[in-house]
Each structure stands twice: as structure tokens, then as C-alpha cells.
N, C-alpha and C. Protein backbone atom coordinates (compact mmCIF):
# COMPACT_ATOMS: atom_id res chain seq x y z
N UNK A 1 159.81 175.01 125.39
CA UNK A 1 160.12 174.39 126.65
C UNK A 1 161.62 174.10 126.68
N UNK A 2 162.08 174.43 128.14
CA UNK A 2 163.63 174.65 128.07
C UNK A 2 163.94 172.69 127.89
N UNK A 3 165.13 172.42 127.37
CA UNK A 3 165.78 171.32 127.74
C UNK A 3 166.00 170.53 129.35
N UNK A 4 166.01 171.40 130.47
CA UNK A 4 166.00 170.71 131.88
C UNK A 4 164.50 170.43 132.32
N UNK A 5 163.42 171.21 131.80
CA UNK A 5 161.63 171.35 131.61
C UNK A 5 161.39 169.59 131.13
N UNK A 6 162.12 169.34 130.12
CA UNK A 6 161.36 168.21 129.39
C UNK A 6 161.76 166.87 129.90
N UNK A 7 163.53 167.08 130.22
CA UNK A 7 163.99 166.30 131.16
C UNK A 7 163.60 165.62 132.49
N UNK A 8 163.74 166.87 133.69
CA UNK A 8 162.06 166.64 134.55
C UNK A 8 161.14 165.72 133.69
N UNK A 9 159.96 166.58 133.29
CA UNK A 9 158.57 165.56 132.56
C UNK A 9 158.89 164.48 132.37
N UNK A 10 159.89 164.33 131.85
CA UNK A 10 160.21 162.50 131.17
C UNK A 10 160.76 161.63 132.71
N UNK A 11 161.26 162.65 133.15
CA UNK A 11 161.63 161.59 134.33
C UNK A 11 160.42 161.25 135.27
N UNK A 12 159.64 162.11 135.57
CA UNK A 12 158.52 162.09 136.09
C UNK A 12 157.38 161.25 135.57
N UNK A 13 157.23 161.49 134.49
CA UNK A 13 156.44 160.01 133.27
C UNK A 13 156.95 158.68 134.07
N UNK A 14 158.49 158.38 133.95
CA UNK A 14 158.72 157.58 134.23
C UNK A 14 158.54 157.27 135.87
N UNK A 15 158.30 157.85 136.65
CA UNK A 15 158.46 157.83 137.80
C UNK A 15 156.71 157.12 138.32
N UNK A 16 155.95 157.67 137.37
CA UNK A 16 154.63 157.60 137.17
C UNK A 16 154.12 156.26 136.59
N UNK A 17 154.81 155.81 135.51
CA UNK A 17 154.81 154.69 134.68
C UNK A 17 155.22 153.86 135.37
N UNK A 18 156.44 153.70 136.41
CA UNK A 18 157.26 152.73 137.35
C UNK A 18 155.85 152.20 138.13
N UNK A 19 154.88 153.50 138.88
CA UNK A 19 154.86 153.51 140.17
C UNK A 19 153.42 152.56 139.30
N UNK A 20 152.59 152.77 138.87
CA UNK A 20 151.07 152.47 137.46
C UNK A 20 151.52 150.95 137.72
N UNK A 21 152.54 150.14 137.17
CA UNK A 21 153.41 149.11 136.76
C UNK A 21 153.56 147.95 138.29
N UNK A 22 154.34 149.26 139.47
CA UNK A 22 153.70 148.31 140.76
C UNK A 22 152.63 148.06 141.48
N UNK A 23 151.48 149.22 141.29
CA UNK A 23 150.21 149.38 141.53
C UNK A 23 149.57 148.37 140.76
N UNK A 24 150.01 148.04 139.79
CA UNK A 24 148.86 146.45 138.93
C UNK A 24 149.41 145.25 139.28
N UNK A 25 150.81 145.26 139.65
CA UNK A 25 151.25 143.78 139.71
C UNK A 25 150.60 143.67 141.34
N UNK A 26 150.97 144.75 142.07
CA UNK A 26 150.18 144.25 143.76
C UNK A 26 149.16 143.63 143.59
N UNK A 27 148.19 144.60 142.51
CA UNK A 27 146.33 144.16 142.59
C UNK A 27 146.87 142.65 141.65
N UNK A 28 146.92 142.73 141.10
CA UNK A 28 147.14 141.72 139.97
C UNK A 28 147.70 140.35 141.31
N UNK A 29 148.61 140.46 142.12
CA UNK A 29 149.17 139.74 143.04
C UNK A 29 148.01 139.07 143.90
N UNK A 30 147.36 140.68 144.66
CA UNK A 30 146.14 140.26 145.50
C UNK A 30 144.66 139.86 145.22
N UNK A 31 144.60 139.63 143.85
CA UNK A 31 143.52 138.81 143.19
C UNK A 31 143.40 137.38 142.78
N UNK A 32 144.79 137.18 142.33
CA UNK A 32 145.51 135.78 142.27
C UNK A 32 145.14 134.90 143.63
N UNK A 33 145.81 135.61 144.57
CA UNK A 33 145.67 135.03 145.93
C UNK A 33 144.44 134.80 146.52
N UNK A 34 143.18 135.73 146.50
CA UNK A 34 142.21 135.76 146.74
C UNK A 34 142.22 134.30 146.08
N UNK A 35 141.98 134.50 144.88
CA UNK A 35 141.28 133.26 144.22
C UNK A 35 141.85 132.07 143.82
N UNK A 36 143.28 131.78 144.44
CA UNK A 36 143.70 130.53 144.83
C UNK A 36 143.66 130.23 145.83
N UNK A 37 143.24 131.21 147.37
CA UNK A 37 143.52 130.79 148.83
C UNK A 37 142.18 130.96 149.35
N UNK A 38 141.35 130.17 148.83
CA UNK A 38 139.77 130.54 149.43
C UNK A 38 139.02 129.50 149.98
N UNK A 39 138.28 129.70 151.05
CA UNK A 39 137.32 128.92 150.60
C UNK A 39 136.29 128.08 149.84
N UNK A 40 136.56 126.51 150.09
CA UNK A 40 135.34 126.15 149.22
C UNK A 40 134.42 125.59 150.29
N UNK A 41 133.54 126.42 149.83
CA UNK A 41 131.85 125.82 150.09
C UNK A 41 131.44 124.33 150.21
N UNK A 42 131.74 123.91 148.87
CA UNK A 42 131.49 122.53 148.53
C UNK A 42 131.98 121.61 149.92
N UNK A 43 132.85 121.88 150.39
CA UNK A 43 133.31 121.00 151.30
C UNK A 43 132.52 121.53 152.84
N UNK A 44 132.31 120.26 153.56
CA UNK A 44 132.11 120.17 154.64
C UNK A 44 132.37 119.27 155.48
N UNK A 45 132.74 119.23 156.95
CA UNK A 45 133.42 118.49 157.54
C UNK A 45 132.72 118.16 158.75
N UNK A 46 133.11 116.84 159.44
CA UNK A 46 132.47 116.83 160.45
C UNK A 46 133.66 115.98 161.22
N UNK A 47 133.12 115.65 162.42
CA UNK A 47 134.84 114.81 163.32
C UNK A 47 133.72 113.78 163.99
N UNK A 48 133.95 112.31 163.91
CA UNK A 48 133.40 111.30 164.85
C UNK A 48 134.89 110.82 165.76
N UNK A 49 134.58 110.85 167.05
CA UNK A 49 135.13 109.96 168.34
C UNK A 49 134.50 109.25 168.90
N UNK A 50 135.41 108.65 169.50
CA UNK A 50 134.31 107.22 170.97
C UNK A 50 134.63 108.58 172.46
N UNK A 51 132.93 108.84 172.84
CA UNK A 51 132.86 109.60 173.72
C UNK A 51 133.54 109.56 174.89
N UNK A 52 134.22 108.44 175.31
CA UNK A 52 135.31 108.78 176.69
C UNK A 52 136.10 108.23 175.61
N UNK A 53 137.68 108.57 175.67
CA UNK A 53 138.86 108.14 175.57
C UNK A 53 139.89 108.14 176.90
N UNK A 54 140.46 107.05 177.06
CA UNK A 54 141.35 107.07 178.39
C UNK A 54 142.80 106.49 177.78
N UNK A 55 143.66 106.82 178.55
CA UNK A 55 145.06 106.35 178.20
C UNK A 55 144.85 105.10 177.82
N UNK A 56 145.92 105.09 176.81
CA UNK A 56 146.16 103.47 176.44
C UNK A 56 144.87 103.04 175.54
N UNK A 57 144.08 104.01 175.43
CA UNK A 57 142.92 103.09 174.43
C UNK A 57 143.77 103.56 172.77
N UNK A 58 143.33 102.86 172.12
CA UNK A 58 142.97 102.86 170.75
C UNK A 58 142.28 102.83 170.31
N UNK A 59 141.94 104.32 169.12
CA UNK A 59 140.49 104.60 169.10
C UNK A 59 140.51 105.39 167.20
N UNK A 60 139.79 105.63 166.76
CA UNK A 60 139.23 105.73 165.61
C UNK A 60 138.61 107.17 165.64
N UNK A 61 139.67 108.32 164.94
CA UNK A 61 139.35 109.53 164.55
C UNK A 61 139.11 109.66 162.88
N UNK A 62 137.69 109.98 162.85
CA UNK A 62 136.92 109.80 161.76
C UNK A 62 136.79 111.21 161.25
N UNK A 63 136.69 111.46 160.32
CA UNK A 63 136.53 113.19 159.72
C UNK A 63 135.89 112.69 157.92
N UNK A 64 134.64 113.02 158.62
CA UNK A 64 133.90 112.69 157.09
C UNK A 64 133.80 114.17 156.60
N UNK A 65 133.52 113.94 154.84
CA UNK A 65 133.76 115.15 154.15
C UNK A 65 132.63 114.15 153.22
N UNK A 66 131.97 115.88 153.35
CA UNK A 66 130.52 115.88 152.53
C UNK A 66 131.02 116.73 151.01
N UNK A 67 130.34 116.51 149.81
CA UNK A 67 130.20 117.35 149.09
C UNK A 67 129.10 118.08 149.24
N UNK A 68 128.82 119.42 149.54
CA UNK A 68 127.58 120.14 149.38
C UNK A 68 127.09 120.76 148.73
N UNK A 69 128.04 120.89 147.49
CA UNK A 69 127.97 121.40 146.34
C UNK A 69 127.26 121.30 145.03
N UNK A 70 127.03 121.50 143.92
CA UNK A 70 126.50 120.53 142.87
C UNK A 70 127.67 120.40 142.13
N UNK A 71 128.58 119.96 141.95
CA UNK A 71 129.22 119.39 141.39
C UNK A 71 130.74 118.57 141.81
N UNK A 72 131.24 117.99 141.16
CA UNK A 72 132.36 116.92 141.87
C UNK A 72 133.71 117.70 142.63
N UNK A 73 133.89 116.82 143.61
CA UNK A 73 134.75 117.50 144.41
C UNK A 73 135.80 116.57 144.17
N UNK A 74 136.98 117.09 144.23
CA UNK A 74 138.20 115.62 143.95
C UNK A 74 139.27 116.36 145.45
N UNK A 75 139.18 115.74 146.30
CA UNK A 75 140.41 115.86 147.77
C UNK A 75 141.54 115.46 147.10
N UNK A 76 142.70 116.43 147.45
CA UNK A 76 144.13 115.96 146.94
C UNK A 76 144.87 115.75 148.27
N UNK A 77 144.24 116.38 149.91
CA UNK A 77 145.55 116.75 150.30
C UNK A 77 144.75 116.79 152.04
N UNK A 78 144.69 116.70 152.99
CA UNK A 78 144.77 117.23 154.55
C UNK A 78 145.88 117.68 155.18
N UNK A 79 145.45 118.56 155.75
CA UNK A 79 146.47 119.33 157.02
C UNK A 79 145.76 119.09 158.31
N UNK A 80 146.81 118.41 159.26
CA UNK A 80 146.08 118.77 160.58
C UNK A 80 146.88 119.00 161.43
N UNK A 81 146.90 120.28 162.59
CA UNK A 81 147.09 120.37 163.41
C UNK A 81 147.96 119.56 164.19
N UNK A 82 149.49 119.44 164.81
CA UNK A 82 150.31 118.66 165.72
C UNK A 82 149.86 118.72 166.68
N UNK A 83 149.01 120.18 167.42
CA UNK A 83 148.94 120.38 168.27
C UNK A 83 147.28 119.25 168.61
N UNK A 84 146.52 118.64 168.08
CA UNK A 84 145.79 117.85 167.93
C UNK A 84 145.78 116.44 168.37
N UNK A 85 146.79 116.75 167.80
CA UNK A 85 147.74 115.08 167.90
C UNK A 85 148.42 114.64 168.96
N UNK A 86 149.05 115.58 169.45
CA UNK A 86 150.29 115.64 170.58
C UNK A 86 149.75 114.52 171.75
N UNK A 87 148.83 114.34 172.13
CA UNK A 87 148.44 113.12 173.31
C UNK A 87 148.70 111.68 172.59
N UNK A 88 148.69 111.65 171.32
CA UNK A 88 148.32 110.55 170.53
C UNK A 88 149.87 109.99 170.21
N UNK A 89 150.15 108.51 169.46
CA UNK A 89 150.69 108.14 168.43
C UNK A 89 149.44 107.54 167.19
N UNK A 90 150.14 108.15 166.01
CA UNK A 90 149.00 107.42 165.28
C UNK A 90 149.69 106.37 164.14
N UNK A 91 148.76 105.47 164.30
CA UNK A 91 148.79 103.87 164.07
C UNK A 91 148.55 103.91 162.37
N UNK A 92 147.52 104.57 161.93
CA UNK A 92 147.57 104.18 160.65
C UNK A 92 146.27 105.69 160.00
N UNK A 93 146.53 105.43 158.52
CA UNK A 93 145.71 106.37 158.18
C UNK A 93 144.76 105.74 156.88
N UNK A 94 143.58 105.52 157.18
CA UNK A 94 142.89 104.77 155.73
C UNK A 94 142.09 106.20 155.44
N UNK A 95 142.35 106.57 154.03
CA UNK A 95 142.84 106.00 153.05
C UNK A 95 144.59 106.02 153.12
N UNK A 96 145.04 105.50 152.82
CA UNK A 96 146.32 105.16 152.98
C UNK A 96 146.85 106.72 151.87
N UNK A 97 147.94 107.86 152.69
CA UNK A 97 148.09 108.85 152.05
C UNK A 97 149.67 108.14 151.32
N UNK A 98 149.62 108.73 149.83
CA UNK A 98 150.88 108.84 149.31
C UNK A 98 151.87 109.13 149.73
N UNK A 99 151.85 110.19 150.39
CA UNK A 99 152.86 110.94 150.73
C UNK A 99 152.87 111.96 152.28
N UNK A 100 153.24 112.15 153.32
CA UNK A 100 152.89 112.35 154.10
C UNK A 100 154.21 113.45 155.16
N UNK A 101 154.37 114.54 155.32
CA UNK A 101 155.51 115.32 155.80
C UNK A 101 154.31 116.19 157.00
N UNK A 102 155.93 117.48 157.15
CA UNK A 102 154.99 118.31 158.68
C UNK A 102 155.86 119.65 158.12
N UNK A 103 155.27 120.58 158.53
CA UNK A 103 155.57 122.24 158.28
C UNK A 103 154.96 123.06 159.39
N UNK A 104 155.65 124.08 159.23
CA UNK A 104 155.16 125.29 160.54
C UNK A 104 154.62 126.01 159.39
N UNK A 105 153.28 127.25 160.21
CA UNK A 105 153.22 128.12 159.61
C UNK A 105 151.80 128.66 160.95
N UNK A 106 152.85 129.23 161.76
CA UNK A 106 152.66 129.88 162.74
C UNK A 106 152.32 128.49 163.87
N UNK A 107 151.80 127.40 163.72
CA UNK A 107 151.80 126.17 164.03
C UNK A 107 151.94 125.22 163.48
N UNK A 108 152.50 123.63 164.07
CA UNK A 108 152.93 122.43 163.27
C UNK A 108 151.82 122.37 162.82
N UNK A 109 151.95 121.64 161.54
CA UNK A 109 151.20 121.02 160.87
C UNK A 109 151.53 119.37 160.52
N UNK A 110 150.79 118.50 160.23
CA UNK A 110 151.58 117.05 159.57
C UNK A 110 150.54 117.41 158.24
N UNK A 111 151.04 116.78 157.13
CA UNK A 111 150.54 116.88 155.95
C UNK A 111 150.12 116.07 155.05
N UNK A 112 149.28 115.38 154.68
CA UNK A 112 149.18 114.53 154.12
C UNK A 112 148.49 114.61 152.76
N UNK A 113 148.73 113.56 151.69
CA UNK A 113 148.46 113.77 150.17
C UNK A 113 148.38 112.36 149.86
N UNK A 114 146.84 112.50 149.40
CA UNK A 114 146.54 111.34 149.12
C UNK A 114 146.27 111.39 146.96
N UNK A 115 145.92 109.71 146.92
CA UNK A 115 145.97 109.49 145.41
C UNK A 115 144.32 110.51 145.72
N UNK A 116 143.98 111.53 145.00
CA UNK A 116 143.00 112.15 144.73
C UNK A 116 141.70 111.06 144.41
N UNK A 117 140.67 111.29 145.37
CA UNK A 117 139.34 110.81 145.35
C UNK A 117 138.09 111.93 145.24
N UNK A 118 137.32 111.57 144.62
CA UNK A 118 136.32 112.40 143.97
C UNK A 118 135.00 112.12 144.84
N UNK A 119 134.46 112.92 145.43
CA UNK A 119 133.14 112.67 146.06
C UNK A 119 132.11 113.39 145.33
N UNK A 120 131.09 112.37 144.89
CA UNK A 120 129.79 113.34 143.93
C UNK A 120 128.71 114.21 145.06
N UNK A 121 128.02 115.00 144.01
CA UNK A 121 127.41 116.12 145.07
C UNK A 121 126.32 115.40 145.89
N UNK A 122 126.72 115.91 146.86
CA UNK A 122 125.28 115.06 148.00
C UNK A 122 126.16 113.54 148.74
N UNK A 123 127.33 113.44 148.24
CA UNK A 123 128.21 111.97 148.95
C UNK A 123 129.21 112.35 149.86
N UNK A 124 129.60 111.66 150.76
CA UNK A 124 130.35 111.69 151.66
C UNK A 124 131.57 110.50 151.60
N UNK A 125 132.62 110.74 151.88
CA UNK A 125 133.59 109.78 152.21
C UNK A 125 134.73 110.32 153.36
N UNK A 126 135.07 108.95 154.02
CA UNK A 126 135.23 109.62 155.39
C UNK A 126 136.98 109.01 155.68
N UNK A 127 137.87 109.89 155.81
CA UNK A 127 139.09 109.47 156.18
C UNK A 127 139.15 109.77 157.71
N UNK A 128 140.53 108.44 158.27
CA UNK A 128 140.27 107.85 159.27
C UNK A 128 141.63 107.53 160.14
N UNK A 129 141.85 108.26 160.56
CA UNK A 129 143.05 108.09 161.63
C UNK A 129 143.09 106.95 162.86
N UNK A 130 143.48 106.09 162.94
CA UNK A 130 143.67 105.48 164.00
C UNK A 130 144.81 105.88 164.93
N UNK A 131 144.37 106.12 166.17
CA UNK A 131 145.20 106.82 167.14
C UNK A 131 145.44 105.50 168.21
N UNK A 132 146.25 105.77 169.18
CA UNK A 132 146.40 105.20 170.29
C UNK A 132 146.78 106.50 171.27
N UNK A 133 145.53 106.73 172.46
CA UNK A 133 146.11 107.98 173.42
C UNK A 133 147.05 107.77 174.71
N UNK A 134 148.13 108.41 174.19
CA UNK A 134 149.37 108.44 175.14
C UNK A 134 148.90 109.07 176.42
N UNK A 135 148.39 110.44 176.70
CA UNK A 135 148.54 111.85 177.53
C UNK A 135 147.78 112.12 177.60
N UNK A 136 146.83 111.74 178.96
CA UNK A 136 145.79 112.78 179.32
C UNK A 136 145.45 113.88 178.62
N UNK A 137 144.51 114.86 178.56
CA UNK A 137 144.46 116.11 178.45
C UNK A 137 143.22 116.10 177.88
N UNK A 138 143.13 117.83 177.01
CA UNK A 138 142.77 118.29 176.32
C UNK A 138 143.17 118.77 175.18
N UNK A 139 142.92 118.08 173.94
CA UNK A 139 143.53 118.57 172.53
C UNK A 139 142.68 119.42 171.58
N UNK A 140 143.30 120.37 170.99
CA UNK A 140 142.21 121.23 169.89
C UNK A 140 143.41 121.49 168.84
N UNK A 141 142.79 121.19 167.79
CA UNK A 141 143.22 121.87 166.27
C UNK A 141 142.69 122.01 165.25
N UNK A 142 142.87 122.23 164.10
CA UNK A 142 142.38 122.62 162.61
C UNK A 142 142.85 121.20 161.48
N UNK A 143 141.52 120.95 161.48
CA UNK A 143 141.67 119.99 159.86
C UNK A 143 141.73 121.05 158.65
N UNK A 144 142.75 120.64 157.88
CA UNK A 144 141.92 121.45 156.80
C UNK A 144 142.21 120.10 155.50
N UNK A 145 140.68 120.59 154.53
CA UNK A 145 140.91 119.47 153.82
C UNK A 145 140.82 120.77 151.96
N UNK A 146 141.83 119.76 150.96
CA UNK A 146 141.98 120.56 149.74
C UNK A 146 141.67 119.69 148.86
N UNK A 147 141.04 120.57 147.93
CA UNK A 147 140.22 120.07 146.55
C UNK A 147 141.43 120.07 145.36
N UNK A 148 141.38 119.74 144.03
CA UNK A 148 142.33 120.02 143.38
C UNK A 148 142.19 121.46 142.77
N UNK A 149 141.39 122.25 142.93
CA UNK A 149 141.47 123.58 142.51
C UNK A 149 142.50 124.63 143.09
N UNK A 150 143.66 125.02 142.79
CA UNK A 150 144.30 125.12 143.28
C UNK A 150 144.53 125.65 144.97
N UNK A 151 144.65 125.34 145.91
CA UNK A 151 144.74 125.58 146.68
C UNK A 151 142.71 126.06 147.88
N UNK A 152 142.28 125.89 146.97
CA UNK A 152 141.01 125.66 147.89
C UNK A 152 140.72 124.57 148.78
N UNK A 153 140.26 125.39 149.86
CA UNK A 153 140.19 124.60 150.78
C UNK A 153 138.52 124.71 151.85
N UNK A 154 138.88 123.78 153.17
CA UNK A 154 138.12 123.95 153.84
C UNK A 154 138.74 123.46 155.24
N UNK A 155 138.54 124.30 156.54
CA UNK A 155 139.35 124.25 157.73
C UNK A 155 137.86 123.80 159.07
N UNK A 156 138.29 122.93 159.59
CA UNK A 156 137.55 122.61 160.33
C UNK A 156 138.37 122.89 162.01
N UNK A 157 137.74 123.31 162.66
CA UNK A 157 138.14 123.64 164.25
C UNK A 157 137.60 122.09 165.01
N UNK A 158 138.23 121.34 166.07
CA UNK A 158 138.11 120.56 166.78
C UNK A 158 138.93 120.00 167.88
N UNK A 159 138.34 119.18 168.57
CA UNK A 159 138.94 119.09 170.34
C UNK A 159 138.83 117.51 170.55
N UNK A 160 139.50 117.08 171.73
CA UNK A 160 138.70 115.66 172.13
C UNK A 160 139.47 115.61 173.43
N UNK A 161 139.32 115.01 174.47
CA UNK A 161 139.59 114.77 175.37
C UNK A 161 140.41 113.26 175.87
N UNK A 162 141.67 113.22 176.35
CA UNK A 162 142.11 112.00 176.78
C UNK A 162 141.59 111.98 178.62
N UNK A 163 141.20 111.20 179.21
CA UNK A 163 141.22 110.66 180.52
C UNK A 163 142.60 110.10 181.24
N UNK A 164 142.67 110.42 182.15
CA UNK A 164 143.52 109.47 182.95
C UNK A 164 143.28 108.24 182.72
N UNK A 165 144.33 107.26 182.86
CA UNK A 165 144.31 105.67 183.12
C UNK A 165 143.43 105.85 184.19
N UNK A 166 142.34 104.88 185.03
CA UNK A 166 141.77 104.87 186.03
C UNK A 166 142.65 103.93 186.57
């Protein structure tokens, strides 16, 4: 085999070996992700309101979280929706979160991180927004609530309605 023959091959090996090398880190990438950005089961959510809300009331947005799982769930963290919020100011948050910021990611978010609480399988504990409604309307957004496994979660869809002052 001539000397420019083997040259080729080796470069081609390598070209092959490069390409093998980005083909595992992608999968290797998109398996990671799968299984840090998933759903958990275990969690379930539900939303309590007071069935009319009208301007100027102050009112009590409840979002209980079930474990449904068999085994312990520990919440580190909620996301909810600005766009949720936007009629509202809110007054207070029990459980009282540690730490609390806002991010886009394709919509606002506010963020909150609490000291991690553990709900056993079959228990519920229910965090609790107190609002006061500014703005008529109609509001809809996404709870999502996270376990300490990394990044698992669970996203809940919801709405509520402000009234006019009468």
C-alpha cells in the first residue's frame, strides 16, 4: 500500500473516530436529560380558591401536593407562572420560601425554594399563597412543583377568575 493510501485510511479512521466520539456524547447528552428533566409521578397537584373573587378581595390560593407514590417525596422548589399572577399582589407565602427570584423561559416565571419538606406516601401538604386581586379578568398558568431528585418535577395547568368591583 502506497504511502498517500495509508495516509487517506488514517485520516479517515480519524474522521470516523471524531464523528463515533460525537455520536455518544449527543446520546450520552440526551439520556442525561431525559432522566434529569422528567416527570414524577409521585407528585400530584390540585388548586383550591373561594369560588367568586372580586377586586379588592383577599383571598387564599391553595395548591396541595399529594404523594402518590410509595415512597418519600422531599419538595425543594415551585415555579409559577407571572402570567397567573398578573391580576394579583401577593401578600405572603406559607410555607415561608427561603429564597424566592423570577426567570423567562419562553414565559415569566417567579421562583421559589423552600427549606425542603418531605411528604410520606399517601400524605398531602398544601402550600399557600395569599393574594389580594387587583384586575378583573381571567388568569391561567403552570405550577410546577420539584422533588430533590434532580430536577424532577410535576406541572400543573390552572385559571381563576377576578370580577369587577360591583
Amino acid at each position: 500500500m502506497s504511502r498517500p493510501v495509508k495516509i487517506l485510511l488514517a485520516a479517515a479512521g480519524c474522521v470516523i473516530a471524531v464523528a463515533i466520539c460525537c455520536i455518544a456524547a449527543i446520546g450520552g447528552g440526551v439520556l442525561l436529560f431525559n432522566e434529569a428533566y422528567k416527570t414524577d409521578d409521585r407528585i400530584s397537584i390540585s388548586v383550591e380558591t373561594p369560588e367568586r373573587i372580586t377586586e379588592g378581595d383577599e383571598f387564599e390560593f391553595r395548591m396541595v401536593v399529594t404523594n402518590s407514590g410509595d415512597s418519600d417525596l422531599t419538595i425543594t422548589e415551585m415555579d409559577i407562572s407571572e402570567s397567573l399572577l398578573e391580576g394579583t399582589d401577593v401578600i405572603s407565602v406559607d410555607p415561608e420560601p427561603v429564597s424566592s427570584s423570577s426567570f423567562t423561559v419562553i414565559e415569566e416565571y417567579l421562583e421559589y425554594t423552600f427549606d425542603p419538606f418531605t411528604i410520606r406516601p399517601g400524605e398531602s401538604r398544601a402550600v399557600t399563597l395569599t393574594l389580594k386581586a387587583e384586575f378583573d379578568g381571567l388568569y391561567r398558568g403552570d405550577i410546577t412543583f420539584y422533588n430533590d431528585r434532580l430536577f424532577n418535577q410535576q406541572e400543573y395547568h390552572t385559571s381563576f377568575r377576578i370580577h369587577p368591583e360591583e
